[in-house]
N, C-alpha and C. Protein backbone atom coordinates (compact mmCIF):
# COMPACT_ATOMS: atom_id res chain seq x y z
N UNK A 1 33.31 -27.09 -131.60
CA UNK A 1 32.03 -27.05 -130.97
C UNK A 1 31.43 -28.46 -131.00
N UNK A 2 30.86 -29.04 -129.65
CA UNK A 2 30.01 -29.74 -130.03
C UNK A 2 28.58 -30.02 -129.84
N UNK A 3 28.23 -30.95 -131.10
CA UNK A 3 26.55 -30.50 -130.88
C UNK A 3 25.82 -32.02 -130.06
N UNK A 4 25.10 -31.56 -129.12
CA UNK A 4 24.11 -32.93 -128.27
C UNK A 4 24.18 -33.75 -129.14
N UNK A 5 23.66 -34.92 -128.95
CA UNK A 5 23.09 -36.13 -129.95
C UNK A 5 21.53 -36.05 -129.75
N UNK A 6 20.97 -34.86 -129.18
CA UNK A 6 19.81 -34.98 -129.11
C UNK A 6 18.98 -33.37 -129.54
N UNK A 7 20.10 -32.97 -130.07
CA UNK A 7 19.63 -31.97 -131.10
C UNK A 7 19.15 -31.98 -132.48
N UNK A 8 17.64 -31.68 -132.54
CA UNK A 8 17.21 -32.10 -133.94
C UNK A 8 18.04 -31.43 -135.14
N UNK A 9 17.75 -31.13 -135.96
CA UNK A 9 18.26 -30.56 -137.13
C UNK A 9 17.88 -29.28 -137.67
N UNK A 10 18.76 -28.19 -138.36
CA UNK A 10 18.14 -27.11 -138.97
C UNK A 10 18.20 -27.00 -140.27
N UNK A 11 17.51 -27.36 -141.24
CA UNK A 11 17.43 -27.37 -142.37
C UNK A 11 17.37 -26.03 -143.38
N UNK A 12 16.93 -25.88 -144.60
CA UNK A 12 16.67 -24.90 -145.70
C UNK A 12 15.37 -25.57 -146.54
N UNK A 13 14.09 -25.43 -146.73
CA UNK A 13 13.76 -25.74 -147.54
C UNK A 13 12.87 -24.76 -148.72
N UNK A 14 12.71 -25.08 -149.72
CA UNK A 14 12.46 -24.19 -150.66
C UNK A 14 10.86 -23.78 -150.39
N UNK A 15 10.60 -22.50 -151.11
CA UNK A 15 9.51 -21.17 -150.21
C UNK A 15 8.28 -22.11 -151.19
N UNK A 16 7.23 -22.79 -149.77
CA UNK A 16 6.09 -23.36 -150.81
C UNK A 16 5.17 -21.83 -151.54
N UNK A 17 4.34 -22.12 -152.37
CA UNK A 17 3.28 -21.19 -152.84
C UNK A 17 2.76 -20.54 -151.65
N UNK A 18 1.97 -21.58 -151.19
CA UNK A 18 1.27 -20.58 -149.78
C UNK A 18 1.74 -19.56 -148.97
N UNK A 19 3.01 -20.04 -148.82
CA UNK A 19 4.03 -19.39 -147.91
C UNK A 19 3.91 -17.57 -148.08
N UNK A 20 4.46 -17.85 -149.85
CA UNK A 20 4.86 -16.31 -150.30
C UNK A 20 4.10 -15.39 -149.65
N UNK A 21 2.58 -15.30 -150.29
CA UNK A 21 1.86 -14.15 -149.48
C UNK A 21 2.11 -13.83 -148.32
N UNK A 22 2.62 -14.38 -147.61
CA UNK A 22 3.03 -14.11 -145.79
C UNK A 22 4.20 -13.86 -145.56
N UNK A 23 4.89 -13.82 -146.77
CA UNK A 23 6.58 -13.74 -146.37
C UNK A 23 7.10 -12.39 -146.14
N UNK A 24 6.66 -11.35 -146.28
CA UNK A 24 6.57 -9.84 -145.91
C UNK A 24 6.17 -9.58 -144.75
N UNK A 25 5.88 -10.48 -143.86
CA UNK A 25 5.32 -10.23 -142.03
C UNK A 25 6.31 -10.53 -141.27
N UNK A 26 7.03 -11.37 -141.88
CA UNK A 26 8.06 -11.46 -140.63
C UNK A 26 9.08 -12.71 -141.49
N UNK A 27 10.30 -13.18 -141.10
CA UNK A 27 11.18 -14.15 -141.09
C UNK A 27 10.65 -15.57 -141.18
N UNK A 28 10.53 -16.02 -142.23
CA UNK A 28 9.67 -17.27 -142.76
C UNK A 28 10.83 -18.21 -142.11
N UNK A 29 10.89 -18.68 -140.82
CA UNK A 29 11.65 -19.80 -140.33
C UNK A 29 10.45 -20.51 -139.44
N UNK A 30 10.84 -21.52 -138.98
CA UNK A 30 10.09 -22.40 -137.79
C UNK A 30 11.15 -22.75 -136.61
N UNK A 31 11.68 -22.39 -135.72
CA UNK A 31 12.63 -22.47 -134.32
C UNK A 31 11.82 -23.37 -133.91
N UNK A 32 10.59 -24.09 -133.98
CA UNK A 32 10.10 -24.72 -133.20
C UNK A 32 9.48 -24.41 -131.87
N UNK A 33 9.16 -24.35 -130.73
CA UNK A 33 8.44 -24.20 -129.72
C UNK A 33 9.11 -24.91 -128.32
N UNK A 34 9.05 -24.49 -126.97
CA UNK A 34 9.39 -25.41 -125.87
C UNK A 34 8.93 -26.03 -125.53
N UNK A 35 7.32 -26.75 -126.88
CA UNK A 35 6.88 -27.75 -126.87
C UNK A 35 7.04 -28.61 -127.75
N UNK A 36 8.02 -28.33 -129.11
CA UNK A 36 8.17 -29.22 -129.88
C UNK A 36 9.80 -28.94 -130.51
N UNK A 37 10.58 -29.15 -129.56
CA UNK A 37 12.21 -29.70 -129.25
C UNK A 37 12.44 -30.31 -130.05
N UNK A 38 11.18 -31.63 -129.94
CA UNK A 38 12.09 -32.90 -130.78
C UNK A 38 11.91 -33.15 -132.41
N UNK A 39 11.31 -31.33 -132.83
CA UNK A 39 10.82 -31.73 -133.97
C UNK A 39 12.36 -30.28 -135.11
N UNK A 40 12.61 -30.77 -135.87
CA UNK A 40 13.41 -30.09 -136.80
C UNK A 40 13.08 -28.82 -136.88
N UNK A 41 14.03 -27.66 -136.92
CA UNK A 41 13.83 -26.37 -137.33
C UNK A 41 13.85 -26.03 -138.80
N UNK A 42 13.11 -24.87 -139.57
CA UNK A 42 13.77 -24.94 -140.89
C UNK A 42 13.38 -23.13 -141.19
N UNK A 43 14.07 -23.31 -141.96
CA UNK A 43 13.54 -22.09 -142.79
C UNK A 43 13.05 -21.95 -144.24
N UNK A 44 12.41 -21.12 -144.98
CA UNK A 44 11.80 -21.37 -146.39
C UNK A 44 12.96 -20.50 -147.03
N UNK A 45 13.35 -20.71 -147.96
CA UNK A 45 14.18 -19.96 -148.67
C UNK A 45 13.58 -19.46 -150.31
N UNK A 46 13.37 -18.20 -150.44
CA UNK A 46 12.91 -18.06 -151.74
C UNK A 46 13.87 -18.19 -153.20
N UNK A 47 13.51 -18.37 -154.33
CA UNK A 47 14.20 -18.84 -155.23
C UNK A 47 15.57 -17.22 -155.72
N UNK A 48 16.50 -17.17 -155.73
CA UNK A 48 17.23 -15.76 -156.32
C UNK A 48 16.13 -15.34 -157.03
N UNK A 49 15.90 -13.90 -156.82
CA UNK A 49 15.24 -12.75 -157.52
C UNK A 49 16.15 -11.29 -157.02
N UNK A 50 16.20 -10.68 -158.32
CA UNK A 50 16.33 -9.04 -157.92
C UNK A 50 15.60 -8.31 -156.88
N UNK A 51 14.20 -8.72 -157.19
CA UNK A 51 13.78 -8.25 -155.94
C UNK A 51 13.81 -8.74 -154.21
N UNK A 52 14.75 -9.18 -154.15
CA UNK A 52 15.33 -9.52 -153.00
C UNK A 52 16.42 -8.78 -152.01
N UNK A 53 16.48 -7.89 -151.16
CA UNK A 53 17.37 -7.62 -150.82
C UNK A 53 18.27 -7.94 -150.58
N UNK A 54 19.43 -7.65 -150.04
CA UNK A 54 21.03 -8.11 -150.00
C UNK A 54 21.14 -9.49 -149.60
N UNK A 55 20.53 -9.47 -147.96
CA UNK A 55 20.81 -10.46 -147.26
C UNK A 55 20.06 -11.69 -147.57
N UNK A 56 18.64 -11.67 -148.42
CA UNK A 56 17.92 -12.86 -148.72
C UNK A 56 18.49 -13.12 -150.18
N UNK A 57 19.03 -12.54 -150.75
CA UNK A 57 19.79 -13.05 -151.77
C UNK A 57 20.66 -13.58 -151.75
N UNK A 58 21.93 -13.19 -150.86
CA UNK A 58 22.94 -13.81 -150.70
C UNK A 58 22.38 -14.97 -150.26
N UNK A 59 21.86 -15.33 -148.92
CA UNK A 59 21.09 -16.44 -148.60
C UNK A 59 19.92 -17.92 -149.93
N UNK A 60 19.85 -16.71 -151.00
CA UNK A 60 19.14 -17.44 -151.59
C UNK A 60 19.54 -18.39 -152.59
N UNK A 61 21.33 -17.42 -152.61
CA UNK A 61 22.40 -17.68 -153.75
C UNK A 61 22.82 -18.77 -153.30
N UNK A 62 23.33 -18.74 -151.75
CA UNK A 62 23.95 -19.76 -150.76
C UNK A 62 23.69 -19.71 -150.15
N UNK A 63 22.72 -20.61 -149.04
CA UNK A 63 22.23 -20.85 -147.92
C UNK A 63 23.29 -21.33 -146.38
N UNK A 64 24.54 -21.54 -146.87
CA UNK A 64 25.19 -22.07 -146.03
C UNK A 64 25.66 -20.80 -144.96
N UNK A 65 25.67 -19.92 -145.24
CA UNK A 65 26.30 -18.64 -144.02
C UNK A 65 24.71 -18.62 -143.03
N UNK A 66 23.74 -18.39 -143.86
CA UNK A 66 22.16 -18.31 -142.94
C UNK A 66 22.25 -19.37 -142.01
N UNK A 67 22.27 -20.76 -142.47
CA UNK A 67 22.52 -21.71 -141.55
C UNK A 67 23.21 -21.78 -140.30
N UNK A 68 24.25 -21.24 -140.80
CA UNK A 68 25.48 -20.90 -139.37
C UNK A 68 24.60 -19.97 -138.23
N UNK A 69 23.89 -19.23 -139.22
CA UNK A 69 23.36 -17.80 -138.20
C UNK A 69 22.19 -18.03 -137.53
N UNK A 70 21.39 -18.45 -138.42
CA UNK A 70 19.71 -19.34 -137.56
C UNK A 70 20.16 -20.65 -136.79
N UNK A 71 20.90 -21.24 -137.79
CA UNK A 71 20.57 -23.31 -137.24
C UNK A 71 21.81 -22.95 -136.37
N UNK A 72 23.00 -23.91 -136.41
CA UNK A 72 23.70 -23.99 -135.62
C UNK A 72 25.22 -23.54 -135.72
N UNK A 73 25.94 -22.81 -134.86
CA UNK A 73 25.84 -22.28 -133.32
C UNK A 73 24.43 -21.04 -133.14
N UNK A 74 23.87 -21.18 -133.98
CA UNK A 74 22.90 -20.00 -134.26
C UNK A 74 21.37 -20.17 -133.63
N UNK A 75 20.73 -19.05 -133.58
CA UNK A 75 19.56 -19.33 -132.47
C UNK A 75 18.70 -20.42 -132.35
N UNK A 76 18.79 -21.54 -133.40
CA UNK A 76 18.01 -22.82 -133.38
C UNK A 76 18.81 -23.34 -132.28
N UNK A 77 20.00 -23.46 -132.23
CA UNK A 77 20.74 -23.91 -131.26
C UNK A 77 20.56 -23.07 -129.79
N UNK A 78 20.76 -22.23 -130.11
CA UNK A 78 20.42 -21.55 -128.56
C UNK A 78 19.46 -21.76 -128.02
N UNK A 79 18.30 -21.92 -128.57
CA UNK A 79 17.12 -21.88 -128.04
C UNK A 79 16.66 -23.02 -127.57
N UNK A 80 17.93 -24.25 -128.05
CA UNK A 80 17.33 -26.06 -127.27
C UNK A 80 18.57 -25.67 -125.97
N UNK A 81 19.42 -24.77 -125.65
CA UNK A 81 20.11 -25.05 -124.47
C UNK A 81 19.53 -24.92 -123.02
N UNK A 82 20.06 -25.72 -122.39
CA UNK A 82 19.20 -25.62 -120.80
C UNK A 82 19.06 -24.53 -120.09
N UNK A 83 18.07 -24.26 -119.96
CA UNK A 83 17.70 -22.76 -119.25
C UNK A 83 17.06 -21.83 -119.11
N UNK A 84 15.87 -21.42 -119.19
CA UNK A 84 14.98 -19.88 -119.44
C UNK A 84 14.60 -20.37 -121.41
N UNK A 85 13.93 -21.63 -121.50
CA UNK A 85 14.26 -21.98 -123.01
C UNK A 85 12.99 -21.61 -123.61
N UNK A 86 11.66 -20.83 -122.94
CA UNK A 86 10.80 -20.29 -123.53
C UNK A 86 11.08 -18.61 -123.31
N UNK A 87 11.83 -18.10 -122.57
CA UNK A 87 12.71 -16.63 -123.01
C UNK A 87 13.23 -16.51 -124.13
N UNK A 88 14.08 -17.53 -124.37
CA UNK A 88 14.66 -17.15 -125.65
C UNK A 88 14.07 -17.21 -127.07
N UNK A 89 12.89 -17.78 -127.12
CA UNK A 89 12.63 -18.01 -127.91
C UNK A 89 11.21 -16.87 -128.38
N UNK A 90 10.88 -16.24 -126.62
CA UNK A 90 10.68 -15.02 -127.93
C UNK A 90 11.18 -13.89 -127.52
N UNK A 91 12.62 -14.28 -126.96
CA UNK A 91 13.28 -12.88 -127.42
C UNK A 91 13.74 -12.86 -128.78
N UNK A 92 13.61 -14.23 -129.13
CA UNK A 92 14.74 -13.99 -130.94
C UNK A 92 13.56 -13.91 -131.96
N UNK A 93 12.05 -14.18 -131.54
CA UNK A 93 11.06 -13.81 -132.70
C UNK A 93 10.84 -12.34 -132.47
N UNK A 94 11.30 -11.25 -131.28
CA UNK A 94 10.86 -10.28 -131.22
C UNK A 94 12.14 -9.45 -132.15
N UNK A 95 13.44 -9.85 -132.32
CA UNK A 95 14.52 -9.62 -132.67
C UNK A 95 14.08 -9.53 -134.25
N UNK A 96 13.35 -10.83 -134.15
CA UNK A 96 13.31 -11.04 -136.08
C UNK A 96 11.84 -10.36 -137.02
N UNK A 97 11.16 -9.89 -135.86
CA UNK A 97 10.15 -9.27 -136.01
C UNK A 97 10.62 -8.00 -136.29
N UNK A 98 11.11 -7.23 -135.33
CA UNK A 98 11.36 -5.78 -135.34
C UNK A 98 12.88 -5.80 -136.39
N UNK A 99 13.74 -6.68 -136.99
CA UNK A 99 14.25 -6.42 -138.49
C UNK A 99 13.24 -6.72 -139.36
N UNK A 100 12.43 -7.36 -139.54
CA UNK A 100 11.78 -7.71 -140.62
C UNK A 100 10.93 -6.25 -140.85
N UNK A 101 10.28 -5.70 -140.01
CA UNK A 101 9.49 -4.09 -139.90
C UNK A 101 10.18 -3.59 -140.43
N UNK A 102 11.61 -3.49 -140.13
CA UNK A 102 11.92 -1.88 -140.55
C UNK A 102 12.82 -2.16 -141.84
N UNK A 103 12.12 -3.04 -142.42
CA UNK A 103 12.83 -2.76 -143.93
C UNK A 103 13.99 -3.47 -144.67
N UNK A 104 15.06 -3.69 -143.38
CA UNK A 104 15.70 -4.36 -143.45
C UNK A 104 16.11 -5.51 -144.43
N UNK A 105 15.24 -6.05 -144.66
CA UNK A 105 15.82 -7.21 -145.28
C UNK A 105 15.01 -7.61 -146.77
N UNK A 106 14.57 -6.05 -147.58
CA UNK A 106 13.48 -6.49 -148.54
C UNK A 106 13.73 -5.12 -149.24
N UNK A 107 14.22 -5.36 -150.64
CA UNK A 107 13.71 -3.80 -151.37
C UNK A 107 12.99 -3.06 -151.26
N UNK A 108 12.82 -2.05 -150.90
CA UNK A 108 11.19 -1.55 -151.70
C UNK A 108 10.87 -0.93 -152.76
């Protein structure tokens, strides 16, 4: 695969304080906007806890499979390719919205 030279970057960075309280609404990432392309994508990653479900644990254990799946070939990437580039971007927050609802990705 190859990637533009004018594709920003998708990072991991660790879940600030503020963040937490909000992290139960939806998929704590930033895809950025089809107004801000040229700025880095990231996601917050919370520290390993039990109370984490499967998939944010594994993710929390090792971040490198999430990466593949959000950043790149993954929807950070899709969403800078030429074409309908404010469609996609909220078809994949409506995607990450409606897993985040139903439970999916969080003990209870």
């Amino acid at each position: 695969m190859t990637v533009p030279a004018w594709l920003q970057h998708y990072v991991n960075l660790p879940m600030p304080p503020y963040v937490e309280p909000l992290a139960y609404l939806g998929v704590v990432d930033d895809l950025t906007s089809p107004t801000r392309l040229n700025e880095n994508g990231f996601r917050y990653i919370p520290p390993p806890s039990e109370q984490l479900g499967y998939f944010e644990l594994s993710s929390a254990r090792d971040p490198r499979p999430l990466i593949v799946h959000e950043g790149v070939p993954g929807h950070y990437f899709r969403c800078r390719l030429p074409g309908r580039t404010k469609m996609k971007f909220v078809d994949i927050i409506m995607i990450q919205v409606r897993t985040k609802a139903s439970g999916f990705t969080r003990k209870k």
